[in-house]
Protein backbone atom coordinates (compact mmCIF):
# COMPACT_ATOMS: atom_id res chain seq x y z
CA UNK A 1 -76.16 -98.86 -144.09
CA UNK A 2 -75.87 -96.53 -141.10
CA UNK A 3 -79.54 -96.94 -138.59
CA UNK A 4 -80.88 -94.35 -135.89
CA UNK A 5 -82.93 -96.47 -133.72
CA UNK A 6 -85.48 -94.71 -131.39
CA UNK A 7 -86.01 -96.40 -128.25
CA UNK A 8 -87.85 -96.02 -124.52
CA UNK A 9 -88.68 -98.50 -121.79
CA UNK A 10 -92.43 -99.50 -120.53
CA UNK A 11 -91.81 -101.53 -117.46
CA UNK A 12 -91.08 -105.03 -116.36
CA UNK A 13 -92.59 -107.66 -118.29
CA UNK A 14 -95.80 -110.10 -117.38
CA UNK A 15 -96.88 -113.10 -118.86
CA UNK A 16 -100.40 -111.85 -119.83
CA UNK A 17 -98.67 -108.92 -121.48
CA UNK A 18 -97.67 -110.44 -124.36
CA UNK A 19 -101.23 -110.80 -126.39
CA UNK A 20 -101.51 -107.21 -125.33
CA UNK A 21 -98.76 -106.10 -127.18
CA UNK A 22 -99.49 -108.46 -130.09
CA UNK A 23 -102.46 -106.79 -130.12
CA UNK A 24 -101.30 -102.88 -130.09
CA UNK A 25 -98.54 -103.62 -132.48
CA UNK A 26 -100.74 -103.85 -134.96
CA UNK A 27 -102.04 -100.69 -134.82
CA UNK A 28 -99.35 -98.54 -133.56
CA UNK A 29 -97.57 -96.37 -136.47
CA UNK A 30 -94.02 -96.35 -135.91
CA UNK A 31 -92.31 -98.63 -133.62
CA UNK A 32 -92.98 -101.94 -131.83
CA UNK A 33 -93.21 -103.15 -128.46
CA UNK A 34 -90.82 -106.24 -127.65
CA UNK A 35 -89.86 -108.08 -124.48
CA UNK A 36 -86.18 -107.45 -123.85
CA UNK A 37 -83.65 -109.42 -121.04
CA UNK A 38 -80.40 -108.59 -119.96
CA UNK A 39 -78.43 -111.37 -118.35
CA UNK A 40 -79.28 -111.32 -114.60
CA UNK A 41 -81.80 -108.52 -115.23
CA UNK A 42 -86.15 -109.21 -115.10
CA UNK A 43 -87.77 -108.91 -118.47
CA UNK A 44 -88.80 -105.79 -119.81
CA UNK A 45 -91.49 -104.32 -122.48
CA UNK A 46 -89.17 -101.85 -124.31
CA UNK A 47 -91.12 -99.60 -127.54
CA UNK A 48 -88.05 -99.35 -130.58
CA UNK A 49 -88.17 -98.06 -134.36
CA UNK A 50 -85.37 -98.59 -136.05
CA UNK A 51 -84.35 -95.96 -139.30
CA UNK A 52 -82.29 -95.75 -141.88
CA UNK A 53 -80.19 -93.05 -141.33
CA UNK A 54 -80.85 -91.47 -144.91
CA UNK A 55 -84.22 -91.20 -144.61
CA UNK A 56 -84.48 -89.60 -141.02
CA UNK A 57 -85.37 -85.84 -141.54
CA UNK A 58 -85.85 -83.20 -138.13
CA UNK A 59 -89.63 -83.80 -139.46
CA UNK A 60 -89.97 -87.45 -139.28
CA UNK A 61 -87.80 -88.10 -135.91
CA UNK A 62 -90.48 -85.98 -134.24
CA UNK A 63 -93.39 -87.51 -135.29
CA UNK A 64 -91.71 -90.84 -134.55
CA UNK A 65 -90.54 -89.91 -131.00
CA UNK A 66 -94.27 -88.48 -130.24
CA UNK A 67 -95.79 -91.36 -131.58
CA UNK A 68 -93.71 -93.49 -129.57
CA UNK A 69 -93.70 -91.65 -126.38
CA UNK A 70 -98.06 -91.86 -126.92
CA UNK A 71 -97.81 -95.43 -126.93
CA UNK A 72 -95.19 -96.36 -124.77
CA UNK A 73 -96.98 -94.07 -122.12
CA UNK A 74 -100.33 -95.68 -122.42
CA UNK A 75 -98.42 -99.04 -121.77
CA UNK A 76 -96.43 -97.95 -119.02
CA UNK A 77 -98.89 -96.60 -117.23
CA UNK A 78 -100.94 -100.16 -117.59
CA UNK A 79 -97.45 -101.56 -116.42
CA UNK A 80 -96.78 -99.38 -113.24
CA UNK A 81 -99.49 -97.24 -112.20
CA UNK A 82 -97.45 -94.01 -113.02
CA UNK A 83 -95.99 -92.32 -116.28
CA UNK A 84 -91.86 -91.78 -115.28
CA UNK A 85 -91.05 -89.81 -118.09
């Protein structure tokens, strides 16, 4: 079954930062925040939702992108000190 997944970065990961996400994940709407590594790359909090491709309308990729961008702001901004996007 085909997937769209919606996806941003936060900022480089912490050790204290992962109760905080515990935390907001359980009140965030769409998406969740994760701690992703490359090889040879530091840690990062990325923000993802992941949709089946039948069920993603104009409608509902909006409200998910806007609800992600909300939270993955807030969180960046704890992160870095600035909002890059």
């Amino acid at each position: 079954q085909p997937l769209t997944t919606i996806y941003t970065e936060c900022g480089e990961s912490t050790p204290e930062i992962l109760a905080d996400i515990s935390r907001r994940n359980v009140t965030v709407k769409y998406g969740r925040f994760l701690i992703e590594q490359e090889e040879g790359q530091p840690a990062k909090v990325i923000m993802r939702e992941t949709v089946p491709l039948h069920r993603l309308t104009p409608e509902l990729a909006r409200e998910i992108v806007q609800a992600i961008a909300a939270e993955a702001d807030l969180l960046e901004f704890e992160l870095t000190g600035v909002d890059r996007i």
